[in-house]
C-alpha atoms as a PDB file:
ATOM      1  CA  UNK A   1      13.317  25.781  16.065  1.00  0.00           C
ATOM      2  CA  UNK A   2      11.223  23.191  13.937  1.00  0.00           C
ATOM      3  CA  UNK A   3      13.733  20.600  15.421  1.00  0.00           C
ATOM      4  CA  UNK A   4      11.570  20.771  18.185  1.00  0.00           C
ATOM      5  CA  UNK A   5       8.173  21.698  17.161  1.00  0.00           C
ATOM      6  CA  UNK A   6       7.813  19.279  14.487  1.00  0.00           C
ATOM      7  CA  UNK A   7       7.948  16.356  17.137  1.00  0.00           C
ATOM      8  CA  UNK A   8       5.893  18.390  19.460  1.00  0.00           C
ATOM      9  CA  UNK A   9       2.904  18.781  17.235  1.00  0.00           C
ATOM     10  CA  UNK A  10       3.417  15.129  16.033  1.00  0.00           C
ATOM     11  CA  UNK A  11       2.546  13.908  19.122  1.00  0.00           C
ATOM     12  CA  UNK A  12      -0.352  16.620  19.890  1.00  0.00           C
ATOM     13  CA  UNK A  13      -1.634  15.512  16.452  1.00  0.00           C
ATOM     14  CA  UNK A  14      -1.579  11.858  17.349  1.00  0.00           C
ATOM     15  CA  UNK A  15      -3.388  12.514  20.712  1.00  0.00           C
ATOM     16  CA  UNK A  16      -6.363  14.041  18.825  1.00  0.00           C
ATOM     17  CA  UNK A  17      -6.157  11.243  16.259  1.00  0.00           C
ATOM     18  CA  UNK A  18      -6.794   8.896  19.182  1.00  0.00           C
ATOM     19  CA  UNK A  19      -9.370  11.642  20.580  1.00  0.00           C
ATOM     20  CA  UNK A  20     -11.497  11.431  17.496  1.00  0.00           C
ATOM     21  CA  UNK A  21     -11.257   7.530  17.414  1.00  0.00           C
ATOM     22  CA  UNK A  22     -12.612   7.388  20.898  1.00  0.00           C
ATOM     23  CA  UNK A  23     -15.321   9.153  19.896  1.00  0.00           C
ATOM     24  CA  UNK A  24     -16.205   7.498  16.873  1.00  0.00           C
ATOM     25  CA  UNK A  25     -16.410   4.430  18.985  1.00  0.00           C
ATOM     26  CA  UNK A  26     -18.317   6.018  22.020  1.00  0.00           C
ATOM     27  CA  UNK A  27     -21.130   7.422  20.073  1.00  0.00           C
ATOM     28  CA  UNK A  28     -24.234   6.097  19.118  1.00  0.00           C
ATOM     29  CA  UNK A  29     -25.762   8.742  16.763  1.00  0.00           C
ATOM     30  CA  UNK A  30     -25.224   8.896  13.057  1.00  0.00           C
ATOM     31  CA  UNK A  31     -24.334  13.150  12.861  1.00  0.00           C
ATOM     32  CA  UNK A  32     -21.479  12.835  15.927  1.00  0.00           C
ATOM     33  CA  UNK A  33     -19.999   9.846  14.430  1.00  0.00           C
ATOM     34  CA  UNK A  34     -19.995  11.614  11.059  1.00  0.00           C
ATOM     35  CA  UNK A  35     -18.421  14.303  12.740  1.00  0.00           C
ATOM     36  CA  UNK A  36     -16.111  12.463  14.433  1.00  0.00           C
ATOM     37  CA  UNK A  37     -14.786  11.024  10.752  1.00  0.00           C
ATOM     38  CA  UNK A  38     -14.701  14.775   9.622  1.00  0.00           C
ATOM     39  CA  UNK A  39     -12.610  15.425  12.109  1.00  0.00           C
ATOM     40  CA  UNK A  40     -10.572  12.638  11.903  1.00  0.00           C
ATOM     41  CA  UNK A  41      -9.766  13.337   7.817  1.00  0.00           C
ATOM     42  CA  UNK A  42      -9.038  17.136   8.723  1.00  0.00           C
ATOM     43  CA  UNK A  43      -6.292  15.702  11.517  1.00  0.00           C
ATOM     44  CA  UNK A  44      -5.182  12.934   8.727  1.00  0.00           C
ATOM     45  CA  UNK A  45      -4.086  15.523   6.248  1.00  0.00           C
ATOM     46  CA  UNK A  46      -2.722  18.273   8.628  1.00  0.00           C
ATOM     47  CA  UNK A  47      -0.679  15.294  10.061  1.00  0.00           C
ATOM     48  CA  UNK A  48       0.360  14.376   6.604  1.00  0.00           C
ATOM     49  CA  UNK A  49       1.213  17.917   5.665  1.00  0.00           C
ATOM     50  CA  UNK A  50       3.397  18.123   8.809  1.00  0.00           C
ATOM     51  CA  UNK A  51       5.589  14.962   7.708  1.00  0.00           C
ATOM     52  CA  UNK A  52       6.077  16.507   4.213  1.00  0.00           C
ATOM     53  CA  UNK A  53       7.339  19.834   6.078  1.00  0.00           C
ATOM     54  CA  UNK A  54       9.602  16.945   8.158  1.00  0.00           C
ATOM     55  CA  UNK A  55      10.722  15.544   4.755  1.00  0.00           C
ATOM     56  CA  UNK A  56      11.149  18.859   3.349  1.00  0.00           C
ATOM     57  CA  UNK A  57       9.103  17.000  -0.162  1.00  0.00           C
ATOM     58  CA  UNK A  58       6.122  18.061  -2.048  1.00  0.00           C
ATOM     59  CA  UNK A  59       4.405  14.569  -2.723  1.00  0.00           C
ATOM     60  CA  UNK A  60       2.971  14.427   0.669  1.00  0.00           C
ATOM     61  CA  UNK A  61       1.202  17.614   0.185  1.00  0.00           C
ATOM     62  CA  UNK A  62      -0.358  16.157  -2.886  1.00  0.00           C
ATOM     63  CA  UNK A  63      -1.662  13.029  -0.899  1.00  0.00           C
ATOM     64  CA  UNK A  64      -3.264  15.584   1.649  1.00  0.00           C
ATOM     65  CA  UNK A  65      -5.285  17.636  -0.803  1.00  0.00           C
ATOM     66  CA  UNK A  66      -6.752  13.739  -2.062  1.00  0.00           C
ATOM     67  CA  UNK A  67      -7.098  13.135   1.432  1.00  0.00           C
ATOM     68  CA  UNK A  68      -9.125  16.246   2.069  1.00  0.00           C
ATOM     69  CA  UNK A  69     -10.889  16.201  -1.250  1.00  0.00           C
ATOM     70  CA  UNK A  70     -11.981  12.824  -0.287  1.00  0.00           C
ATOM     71  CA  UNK A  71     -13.041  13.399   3.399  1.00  0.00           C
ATOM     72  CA  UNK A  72     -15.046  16.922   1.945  1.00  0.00           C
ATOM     73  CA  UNK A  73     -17.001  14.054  -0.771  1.00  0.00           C
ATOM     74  CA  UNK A  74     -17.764  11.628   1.648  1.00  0.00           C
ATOM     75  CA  UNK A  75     -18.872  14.034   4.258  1.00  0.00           C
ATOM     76  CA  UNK A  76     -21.596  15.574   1.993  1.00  0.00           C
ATOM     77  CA  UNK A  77     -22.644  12.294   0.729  1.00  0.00           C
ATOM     78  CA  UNK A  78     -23.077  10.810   4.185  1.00  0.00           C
ATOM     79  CA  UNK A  79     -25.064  14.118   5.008  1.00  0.00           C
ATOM     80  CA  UNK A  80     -27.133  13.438   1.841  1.00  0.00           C
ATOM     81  CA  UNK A  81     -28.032  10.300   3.074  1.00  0.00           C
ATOM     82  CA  UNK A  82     -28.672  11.470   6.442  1.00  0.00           C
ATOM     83  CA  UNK A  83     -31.516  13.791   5.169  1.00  0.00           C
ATOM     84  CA  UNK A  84     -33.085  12.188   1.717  1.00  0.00           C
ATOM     85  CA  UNK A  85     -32.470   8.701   2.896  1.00  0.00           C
ATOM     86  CA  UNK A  86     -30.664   8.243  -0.648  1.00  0.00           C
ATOM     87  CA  UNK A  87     -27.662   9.643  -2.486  1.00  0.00           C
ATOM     88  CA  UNK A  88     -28.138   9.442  -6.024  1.00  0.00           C
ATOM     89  CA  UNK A  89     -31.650  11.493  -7.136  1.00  0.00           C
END
């Protein structure tokens, strides 16, 4: 059975990948675009953790937690910015 899904949620993966860029580029305001990014990091790593399940390996689940870690960081410092006007107090 994952013979099939695997490839099916690639694709449906991909198509939200390409979702989220088009709306990172259609935008104008700061919040949808850093929501857009948010989005795009959450579809990264779940499309990351799908090709370790394809590769039956563990070291692409480890590259998705850094991915996700690093999307989480970025998101809150961008929304730290967004309301103080500065990151660092």
């Amino acid at each position: 059975m994952l013979s099939w899904v695997i490839p099916v949620v690639f694709a449906m993966l991909c198509l939200a990948m390409l979702m989220n860029l088009w709306n990172l580029h259609t935008r104008t305001g700061l919040p949808d675009r850093v929501l857009a990014l948010d989005t795009l990091y959450i579809n990264s790593s779940a499309l990351i953790i799908l090709f370790g399940l394809w590769k039956a390996t563990e070291l692409y689940f480890e590259a998705a937690l850094l991915i996700a870690l690093l999307g989480f960081v970025s998101t809150v410092a961008v929304c730290k910015y967004m309301l103080r006007g500065d990151i660092i107090e």
